[in-house]
PDB file of N, CA and C in Angstrom:
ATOM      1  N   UNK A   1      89.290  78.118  99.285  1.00  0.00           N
ATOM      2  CA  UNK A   1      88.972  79.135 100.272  1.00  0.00           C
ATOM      3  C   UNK A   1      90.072  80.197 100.287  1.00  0.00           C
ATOM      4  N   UNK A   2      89.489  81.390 100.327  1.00  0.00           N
ATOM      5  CA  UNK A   2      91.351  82.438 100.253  1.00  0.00           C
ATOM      6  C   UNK A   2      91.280  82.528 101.675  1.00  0.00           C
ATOM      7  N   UNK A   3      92.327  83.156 101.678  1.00  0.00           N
ATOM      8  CA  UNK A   3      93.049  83.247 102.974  1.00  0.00           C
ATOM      9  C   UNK A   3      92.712  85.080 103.985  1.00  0.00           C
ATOM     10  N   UNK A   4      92.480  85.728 102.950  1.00  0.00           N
ATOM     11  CA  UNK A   4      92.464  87.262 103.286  1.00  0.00           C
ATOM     12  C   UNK A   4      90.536  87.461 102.841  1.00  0.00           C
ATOM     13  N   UNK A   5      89.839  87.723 103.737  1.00  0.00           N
ATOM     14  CA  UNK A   5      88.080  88.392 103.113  1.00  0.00           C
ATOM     15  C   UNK A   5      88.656  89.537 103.985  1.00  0.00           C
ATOM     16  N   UNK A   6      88.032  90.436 102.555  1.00  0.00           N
ATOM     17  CA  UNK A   6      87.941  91.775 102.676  1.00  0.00           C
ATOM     18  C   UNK A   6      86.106  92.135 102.591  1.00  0.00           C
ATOM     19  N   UNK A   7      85.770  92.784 103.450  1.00  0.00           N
ATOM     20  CA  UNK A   7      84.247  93.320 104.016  1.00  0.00           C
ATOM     21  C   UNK A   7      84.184  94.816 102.905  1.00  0.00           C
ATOM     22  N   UNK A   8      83.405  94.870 102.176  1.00  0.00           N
ATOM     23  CA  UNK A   8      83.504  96.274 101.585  1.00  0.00           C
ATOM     24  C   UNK A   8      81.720  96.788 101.666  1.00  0.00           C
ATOM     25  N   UNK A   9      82.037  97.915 102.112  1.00  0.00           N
ATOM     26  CA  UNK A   9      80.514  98.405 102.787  1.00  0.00           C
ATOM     27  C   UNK A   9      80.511  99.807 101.580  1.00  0.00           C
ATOM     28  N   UNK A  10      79.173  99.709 101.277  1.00  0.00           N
ATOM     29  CA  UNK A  10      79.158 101.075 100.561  1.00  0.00           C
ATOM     30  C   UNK A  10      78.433 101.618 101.217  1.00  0.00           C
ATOM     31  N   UNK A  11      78.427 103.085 101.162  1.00  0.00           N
ATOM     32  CA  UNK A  11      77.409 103.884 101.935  1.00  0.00           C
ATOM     33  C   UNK A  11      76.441 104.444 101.399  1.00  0.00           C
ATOM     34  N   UNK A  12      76.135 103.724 100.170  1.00  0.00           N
ATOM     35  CA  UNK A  12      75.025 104.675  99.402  1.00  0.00           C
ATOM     36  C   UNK A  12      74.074 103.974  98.558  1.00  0.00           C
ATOM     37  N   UNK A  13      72.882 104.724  98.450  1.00  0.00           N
ATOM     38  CA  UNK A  13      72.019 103.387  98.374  1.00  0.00           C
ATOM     39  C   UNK A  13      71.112 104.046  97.039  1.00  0.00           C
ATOM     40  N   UNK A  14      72.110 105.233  95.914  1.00  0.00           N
ATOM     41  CA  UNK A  14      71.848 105.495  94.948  1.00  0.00           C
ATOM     42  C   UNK A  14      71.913 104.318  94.031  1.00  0.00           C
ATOM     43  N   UNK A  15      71.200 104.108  92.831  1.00  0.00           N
ATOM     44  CA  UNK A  15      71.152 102.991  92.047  1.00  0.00           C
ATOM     45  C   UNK A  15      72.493 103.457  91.194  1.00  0.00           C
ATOM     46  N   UNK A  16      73.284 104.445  90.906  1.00  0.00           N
ATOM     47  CA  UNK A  16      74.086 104.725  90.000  1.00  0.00           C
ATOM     48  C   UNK A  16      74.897 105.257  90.723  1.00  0.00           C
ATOM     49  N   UNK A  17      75.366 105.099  92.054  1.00  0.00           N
ATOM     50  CA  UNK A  17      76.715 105.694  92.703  1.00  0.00           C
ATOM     51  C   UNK A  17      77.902 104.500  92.334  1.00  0.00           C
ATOM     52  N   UNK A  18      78.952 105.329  92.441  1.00  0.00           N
ATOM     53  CA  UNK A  18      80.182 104.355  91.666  1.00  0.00           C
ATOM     54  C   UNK A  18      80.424 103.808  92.938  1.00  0.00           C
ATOM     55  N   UNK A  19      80.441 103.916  94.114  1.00  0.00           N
ATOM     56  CA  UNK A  19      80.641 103.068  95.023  1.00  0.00           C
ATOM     57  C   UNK A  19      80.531 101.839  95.418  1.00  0.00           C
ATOM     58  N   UNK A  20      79.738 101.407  94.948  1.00  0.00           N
ATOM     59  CA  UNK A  20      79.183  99.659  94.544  1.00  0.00           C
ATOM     60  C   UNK A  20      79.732  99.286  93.282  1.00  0.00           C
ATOM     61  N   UNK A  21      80.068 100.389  92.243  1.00  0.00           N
ATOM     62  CA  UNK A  21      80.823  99.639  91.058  1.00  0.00           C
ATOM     63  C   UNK A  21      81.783  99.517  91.387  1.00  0.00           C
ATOM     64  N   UNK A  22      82.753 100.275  91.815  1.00  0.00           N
ATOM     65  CA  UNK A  22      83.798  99.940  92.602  1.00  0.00           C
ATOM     66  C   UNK A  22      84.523  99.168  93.676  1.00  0.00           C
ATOM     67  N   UNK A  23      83.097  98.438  94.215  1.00  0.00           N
ATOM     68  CA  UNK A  23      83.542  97.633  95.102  1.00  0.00           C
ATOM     69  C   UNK A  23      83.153  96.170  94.453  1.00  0.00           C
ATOM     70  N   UNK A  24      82.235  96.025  93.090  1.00  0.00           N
ATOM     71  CA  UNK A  24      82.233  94.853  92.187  1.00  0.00           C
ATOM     72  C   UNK A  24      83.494  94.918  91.631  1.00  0.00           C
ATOM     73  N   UNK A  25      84.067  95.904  90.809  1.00  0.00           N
ATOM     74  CA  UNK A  25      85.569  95.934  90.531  1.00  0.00           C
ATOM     75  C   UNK A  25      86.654  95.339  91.131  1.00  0.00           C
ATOM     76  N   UNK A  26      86.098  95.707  92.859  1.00  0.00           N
ATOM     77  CA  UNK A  26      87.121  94.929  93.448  1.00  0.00           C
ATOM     78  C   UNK A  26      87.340  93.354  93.767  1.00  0.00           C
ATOM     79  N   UNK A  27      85.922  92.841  93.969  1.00  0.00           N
ATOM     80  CA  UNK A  27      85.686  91.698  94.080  1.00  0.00           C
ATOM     81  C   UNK A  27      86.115  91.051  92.895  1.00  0.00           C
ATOM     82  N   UNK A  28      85.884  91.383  91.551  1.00  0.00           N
ATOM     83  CA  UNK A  28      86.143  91.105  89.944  1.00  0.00           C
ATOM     84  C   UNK A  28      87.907  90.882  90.041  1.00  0.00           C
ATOM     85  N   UNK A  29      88.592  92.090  90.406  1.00  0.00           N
ATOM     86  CA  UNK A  29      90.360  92.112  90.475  1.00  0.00           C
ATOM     87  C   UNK A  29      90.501  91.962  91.742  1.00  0.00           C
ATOM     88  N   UNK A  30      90.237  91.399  92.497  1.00  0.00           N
ATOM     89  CA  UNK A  30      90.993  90.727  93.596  1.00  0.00           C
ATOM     90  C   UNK A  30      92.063  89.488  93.330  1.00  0.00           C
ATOM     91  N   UNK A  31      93.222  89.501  93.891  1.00  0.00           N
ATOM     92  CA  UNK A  31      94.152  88.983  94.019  1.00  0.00           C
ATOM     93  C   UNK A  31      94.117  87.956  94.230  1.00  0.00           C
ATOM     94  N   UNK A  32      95.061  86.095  94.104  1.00  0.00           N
ATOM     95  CA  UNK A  32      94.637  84.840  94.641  1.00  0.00           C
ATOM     96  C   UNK A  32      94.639  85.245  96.052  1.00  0.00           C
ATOM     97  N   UNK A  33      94.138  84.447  96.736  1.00  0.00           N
ATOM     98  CA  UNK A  33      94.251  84.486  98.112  1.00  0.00           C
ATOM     99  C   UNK A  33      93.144  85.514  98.918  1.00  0.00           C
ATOM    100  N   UNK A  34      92.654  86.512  98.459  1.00  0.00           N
ATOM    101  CA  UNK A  34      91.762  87.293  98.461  1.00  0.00           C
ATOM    102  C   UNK A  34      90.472  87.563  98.258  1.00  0.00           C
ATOM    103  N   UNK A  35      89.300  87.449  98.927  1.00  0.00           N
ATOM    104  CA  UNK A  35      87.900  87.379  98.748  1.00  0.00           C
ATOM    105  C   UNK A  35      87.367  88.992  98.818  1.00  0.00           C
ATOM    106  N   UNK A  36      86.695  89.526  98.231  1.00  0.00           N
ATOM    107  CA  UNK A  36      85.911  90.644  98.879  1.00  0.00           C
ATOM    108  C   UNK A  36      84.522  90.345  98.734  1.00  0.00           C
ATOM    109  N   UNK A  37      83.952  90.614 100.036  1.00  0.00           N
ATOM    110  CA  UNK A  37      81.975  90.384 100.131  1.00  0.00           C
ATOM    111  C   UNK A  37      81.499  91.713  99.997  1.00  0.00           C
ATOM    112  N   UNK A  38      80.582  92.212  99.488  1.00  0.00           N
ATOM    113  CA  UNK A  38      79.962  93.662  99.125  1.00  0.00           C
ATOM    114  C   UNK A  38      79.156  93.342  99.998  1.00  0.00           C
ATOM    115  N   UNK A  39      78.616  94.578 100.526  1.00  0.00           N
ATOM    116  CA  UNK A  39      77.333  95.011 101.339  1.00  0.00           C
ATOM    117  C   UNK A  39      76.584  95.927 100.993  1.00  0.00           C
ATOM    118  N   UNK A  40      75.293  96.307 100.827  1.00  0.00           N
ATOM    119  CA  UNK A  40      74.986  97.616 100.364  1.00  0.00           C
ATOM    120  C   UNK A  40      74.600  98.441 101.272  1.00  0.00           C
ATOM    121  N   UNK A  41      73.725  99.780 100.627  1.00  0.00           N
ATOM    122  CA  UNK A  41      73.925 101.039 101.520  1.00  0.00           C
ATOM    123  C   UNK A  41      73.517 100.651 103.007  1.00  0.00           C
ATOM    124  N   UNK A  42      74.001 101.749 103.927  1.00  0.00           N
ATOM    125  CA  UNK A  42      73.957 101.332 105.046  1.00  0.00           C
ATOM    126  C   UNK A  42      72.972 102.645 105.756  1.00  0.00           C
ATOM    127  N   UNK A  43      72.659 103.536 104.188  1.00  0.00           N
ATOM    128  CA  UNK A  43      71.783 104.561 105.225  1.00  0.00           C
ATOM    129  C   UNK A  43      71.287 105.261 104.392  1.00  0.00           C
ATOM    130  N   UNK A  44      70.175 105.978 104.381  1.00  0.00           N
ATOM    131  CA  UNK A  44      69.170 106.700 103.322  1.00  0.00           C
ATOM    132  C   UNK A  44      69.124 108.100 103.998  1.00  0.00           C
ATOM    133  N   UNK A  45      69.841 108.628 104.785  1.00  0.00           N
ATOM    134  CA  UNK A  45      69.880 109.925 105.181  1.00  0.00           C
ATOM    135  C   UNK A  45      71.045 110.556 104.811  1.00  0.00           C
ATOM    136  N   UNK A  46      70.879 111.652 105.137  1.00  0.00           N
ATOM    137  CA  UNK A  46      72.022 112.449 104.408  1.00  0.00           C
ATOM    138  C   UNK A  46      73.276 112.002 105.668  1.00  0.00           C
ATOM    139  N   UNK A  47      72.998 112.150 106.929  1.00  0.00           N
ATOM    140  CA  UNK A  47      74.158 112.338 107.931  1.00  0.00           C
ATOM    141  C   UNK A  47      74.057 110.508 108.239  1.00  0.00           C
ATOM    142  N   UNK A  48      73.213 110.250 108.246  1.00  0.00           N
ATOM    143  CA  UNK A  48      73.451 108.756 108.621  1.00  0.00           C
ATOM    144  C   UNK A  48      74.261 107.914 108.116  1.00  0.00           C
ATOM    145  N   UNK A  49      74.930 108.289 107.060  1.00  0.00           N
ATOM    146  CA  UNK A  49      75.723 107.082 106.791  1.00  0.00           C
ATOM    147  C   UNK A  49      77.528 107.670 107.882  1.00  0.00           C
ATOM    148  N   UNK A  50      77.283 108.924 108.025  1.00  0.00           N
ATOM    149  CA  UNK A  50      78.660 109.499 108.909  1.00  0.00           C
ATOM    150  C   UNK A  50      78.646 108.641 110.211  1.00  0.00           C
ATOM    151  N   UNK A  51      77.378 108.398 110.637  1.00  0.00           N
ATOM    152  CA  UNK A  51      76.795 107.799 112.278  1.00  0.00           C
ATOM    153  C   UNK A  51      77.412 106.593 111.945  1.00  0.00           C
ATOM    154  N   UNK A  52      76.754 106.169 111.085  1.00  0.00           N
ATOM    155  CA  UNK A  52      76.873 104.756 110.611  1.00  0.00           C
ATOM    156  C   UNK A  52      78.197 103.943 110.722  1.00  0.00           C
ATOM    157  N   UNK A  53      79.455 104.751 110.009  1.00  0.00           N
ATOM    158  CA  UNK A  53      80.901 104.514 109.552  1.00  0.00           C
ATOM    159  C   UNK A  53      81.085 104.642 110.833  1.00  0.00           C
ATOM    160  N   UNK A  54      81.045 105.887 111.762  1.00  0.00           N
ATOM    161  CA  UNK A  54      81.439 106.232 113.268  1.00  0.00           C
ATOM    162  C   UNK A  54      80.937 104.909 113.991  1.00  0.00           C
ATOM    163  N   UNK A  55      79.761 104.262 114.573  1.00  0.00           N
ATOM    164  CA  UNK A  55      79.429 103.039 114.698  1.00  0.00           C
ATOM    165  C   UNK A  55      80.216 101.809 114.390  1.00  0.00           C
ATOM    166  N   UNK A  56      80.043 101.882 113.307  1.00  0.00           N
ATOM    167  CA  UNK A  56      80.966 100.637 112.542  1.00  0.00           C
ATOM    168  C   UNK A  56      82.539 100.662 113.080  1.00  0.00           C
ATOM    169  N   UNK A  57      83.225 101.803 113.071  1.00  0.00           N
ATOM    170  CA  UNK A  57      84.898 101.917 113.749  1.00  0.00           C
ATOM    171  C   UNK A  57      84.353 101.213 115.156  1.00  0.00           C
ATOM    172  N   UNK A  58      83.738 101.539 115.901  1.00  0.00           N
ATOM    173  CA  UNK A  58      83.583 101.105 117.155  1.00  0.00           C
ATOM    174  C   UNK A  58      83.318  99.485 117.380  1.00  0.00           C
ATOM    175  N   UNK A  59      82.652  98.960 116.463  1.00  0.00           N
ATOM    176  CA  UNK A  59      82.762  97.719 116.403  1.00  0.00           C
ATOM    177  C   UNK A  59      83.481  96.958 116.274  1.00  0.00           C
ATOM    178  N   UNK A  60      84.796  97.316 115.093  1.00  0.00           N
ATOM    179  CA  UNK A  60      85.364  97.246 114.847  1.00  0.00           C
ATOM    180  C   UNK A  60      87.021  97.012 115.909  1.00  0.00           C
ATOM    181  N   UNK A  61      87.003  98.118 116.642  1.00  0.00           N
ATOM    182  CA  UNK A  61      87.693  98.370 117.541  1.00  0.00           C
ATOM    183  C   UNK A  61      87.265  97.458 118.500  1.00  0.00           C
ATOM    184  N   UNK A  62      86.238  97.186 118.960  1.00  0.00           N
ATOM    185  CA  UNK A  62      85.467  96.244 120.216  1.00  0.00           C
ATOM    186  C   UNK A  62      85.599  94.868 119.760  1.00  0.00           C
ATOM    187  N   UNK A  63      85.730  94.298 118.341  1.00  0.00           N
ATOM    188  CA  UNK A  63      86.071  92.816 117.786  1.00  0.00           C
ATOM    189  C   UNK A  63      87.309  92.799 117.973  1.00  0.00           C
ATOM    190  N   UNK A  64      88.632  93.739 118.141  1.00  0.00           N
ATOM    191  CA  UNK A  64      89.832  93.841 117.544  1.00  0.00           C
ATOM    192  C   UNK A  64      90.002  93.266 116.159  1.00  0.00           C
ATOM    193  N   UNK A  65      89.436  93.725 115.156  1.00  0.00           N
ATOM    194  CA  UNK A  65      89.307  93.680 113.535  1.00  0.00           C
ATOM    195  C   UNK A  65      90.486  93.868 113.065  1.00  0.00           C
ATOM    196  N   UNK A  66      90.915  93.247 112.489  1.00  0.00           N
ATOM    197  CA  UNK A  66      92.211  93.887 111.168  1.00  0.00           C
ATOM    198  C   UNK A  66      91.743  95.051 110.475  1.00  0.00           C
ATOM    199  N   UNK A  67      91.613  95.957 110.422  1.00  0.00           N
ATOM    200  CA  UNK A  67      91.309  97.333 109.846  1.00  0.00           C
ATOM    201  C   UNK A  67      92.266  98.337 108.885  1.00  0.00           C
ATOM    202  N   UNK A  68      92.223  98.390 107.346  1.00  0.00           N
ATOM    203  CA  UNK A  68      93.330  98.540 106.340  1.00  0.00           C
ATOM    204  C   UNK A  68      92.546 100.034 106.785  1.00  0.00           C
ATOM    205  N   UNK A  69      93.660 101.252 106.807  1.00  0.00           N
ATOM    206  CA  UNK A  69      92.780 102.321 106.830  1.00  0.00           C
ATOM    207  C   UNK A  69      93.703 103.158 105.592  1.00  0.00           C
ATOM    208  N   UNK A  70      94.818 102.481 105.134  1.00  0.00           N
ATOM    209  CA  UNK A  70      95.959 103.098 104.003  1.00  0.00           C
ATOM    210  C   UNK A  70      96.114 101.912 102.682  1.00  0.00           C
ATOM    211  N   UNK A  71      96.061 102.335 102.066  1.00  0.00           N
ATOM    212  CA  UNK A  71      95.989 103.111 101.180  1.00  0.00           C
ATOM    213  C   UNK A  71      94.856 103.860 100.961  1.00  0.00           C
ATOM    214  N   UNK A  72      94.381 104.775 100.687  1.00  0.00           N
ATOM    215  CA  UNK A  72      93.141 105.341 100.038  1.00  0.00           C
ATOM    216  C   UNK A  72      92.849 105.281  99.377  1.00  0.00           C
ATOM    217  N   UNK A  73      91.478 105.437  98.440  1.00  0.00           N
ATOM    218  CA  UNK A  73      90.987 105.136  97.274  1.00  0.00           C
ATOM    219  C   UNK A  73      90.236 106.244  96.819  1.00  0.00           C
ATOM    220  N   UNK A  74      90.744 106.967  96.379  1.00  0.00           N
ATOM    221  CA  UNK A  74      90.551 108.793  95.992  1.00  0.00           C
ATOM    222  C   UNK A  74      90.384 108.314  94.620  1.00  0.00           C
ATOM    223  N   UNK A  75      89.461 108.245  93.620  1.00  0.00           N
ATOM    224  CA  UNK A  75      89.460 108.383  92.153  1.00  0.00           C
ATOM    225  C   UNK A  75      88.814 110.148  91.486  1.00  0.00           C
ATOM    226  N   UNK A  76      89.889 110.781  91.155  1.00  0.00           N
ATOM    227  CA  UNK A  76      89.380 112.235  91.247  1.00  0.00           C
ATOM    228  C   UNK A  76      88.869 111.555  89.781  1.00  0.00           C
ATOM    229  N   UNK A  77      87.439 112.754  89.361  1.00  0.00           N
ATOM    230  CA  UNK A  77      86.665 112.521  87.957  1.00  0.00           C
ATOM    231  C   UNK A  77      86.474 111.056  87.992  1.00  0.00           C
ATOM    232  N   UNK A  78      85.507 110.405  88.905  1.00  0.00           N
ATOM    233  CA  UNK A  78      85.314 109.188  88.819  1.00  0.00           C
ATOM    234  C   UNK A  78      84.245 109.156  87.384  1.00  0.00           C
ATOM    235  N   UNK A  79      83.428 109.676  87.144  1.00  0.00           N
ATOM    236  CA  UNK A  79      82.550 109.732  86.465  1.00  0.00           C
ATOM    237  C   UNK A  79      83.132 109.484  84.996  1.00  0.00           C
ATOM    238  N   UNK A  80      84.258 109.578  84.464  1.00  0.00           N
ATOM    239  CA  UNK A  80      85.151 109.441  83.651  1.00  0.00           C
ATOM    240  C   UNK A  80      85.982 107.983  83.628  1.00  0.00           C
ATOM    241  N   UNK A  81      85.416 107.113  84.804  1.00  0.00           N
ATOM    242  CA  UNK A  81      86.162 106.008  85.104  1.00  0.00           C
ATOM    243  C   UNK A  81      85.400 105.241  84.668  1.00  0.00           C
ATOM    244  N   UNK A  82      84.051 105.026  84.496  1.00  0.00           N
ATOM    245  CA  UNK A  82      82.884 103.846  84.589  1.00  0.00           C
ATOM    246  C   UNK A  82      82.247 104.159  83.054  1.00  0.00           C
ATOM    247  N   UNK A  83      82.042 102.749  82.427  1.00  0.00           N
ATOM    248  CA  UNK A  83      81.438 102.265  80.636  1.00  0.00           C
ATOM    249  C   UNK A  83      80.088 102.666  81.036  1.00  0.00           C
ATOM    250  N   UNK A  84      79.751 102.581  80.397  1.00  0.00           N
ATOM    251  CA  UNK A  84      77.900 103.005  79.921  1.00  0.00           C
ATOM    252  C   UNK A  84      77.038 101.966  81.250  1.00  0.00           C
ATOM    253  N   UNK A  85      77.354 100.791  81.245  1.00  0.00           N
ATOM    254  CA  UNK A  85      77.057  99.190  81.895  1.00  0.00           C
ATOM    255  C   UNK A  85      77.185  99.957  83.530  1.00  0.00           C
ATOM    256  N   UNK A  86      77.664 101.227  83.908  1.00  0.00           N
ATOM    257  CA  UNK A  86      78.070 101.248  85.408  1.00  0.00           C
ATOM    258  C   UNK A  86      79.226 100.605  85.802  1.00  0.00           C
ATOM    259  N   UNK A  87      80.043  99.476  85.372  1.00  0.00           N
ATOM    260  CA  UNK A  87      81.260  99.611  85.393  1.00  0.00           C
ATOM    261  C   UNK A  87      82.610 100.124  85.220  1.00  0.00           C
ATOM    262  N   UNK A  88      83.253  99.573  86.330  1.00  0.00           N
ATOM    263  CA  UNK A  88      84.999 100.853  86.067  1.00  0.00           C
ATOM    264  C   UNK A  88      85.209 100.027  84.584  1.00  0.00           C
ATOM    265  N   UNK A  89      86.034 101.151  83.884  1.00  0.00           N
ATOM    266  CA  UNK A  89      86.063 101.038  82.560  1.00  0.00           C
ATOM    267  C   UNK A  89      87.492 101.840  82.103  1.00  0.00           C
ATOM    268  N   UNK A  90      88.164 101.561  83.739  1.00  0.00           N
ATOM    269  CA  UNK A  90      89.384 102.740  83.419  1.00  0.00           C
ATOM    270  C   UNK A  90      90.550 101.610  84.043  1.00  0.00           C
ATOM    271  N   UNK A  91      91.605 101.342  83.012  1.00  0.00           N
ATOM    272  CA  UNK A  91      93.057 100.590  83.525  1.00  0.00           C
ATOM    273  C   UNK A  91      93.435 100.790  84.661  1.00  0.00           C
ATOM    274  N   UNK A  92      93.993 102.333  84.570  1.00  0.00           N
ATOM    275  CA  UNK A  92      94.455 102.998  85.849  1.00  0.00           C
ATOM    276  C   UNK A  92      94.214 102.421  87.257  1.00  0.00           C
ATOM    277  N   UNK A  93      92.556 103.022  86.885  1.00  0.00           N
ATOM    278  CA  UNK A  93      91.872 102.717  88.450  1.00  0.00           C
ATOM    279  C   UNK A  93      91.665 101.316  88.918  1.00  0.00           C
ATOM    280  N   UNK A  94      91.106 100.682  87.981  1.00  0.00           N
ATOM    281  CA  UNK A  94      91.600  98.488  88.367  1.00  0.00           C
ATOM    282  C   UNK A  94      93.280  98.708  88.765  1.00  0.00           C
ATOM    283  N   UNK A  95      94.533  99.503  88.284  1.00  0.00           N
ATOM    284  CA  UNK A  95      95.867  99.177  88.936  1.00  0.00           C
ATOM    285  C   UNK A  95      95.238  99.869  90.471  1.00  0.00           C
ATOM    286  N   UNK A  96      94.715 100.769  90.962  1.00  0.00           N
ATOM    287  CA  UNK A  96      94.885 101.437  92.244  1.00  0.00           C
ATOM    288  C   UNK A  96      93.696 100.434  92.786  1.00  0.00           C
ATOM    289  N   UNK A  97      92.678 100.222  92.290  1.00  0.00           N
ATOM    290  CA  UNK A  97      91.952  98.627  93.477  1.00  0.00           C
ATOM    291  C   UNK A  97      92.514  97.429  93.443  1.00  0.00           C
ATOM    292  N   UNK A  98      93.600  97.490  92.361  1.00  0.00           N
ATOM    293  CA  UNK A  98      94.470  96.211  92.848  1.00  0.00           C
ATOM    294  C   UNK A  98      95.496  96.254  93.855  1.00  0.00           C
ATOM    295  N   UNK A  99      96.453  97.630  93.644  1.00  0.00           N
ATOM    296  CA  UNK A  99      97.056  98.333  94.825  1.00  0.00           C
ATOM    297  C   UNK A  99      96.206  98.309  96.498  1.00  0.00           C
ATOM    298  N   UNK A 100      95.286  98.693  96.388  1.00  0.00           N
ATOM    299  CA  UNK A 100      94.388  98.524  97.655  1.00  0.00           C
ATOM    300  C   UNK A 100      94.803  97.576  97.897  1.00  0.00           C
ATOM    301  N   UNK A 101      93.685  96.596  97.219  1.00  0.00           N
ATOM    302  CA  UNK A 101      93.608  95.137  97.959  1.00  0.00           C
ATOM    303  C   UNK A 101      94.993  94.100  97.963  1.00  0.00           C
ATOM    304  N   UNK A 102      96.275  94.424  97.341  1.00  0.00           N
ATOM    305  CA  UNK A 102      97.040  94.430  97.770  1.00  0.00           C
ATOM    306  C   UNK A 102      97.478  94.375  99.308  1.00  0.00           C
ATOM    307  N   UNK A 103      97.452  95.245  99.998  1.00  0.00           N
ATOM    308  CA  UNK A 103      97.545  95.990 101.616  1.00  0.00           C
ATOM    309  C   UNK A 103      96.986  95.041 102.176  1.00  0.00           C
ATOM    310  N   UNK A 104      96.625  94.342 102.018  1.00  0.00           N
ATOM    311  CA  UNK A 104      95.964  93.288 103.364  1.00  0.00           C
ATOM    312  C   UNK A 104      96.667  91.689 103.188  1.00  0.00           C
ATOM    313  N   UNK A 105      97.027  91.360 102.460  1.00  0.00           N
ATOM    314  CA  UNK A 105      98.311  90.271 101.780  1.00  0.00           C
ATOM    315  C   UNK A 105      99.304  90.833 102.165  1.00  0.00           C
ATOM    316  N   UNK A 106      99.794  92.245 102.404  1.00  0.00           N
ATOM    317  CA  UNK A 106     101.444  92.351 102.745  1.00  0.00           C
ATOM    318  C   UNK A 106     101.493  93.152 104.147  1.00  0.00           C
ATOM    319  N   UNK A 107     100.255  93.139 104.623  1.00  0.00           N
ATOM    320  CA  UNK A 107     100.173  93.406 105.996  1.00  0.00           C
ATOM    321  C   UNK A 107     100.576  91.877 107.132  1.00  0.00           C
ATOM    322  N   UNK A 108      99.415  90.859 106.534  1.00  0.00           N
ATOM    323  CA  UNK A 108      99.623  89.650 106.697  1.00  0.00           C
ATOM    324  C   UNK A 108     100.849  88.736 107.080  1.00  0.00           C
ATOM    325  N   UNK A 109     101.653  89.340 105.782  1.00  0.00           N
ATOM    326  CA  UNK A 109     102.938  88.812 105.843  1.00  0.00           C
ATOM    327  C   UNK A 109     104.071  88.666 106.906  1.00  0.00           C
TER     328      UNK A 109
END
């Protein structure tokens, strides 16, 4: 059983948004001790997934959640990151989702 689950929500419910590859990436390079569960899109409108995230903080806040809101995960030219398969396909960016998920093991600490 690890010790740290990380919740990763994507907001998009395109069949080819890197957002879900990226959050299999993460689950794939996660750290010992570290779980991540994927969720998928959370909204088929253009503004709804903003409601959605806004919602979700509030819940969040109302559970008192552990909530990582740093580091960020900015991949500029993502489209340049992911193999033919829809997977990340870039070193770099597996070091910065390992960096992420990092942050919740040395928050812990």
């Amino acid at each position: 059983m690890s010790d740290i689950r990380i919740v990763g929500i994507s907001g998009s419910l395109r069949a080819r948004s890197h957002t879900p590859a990226l959050l299999r990436a993460a689950q794939k390079h996660a750290p010992g001790g570290v779980s991540v569960d994927v969720h998928g899109g959370v909204s088929p409108a253009n503004f709804g997934s903003v409601r959605a995230q806004r919602a979700l903080r509030q819940v969040f806040v109302r559970t008192d959640s552990d909530v990582i809101t740093k580091p960020e995960a900015i991949d500029f030219r993502a489209y340049e990151r992911f193999g033919e398969d829809g997977n990340v396909a870039d070193d770099p960016t597996i070091g910065l989702l390992q960096d992420l998920l990092a942050a919740p093991t040395a928050k812990a600490a």
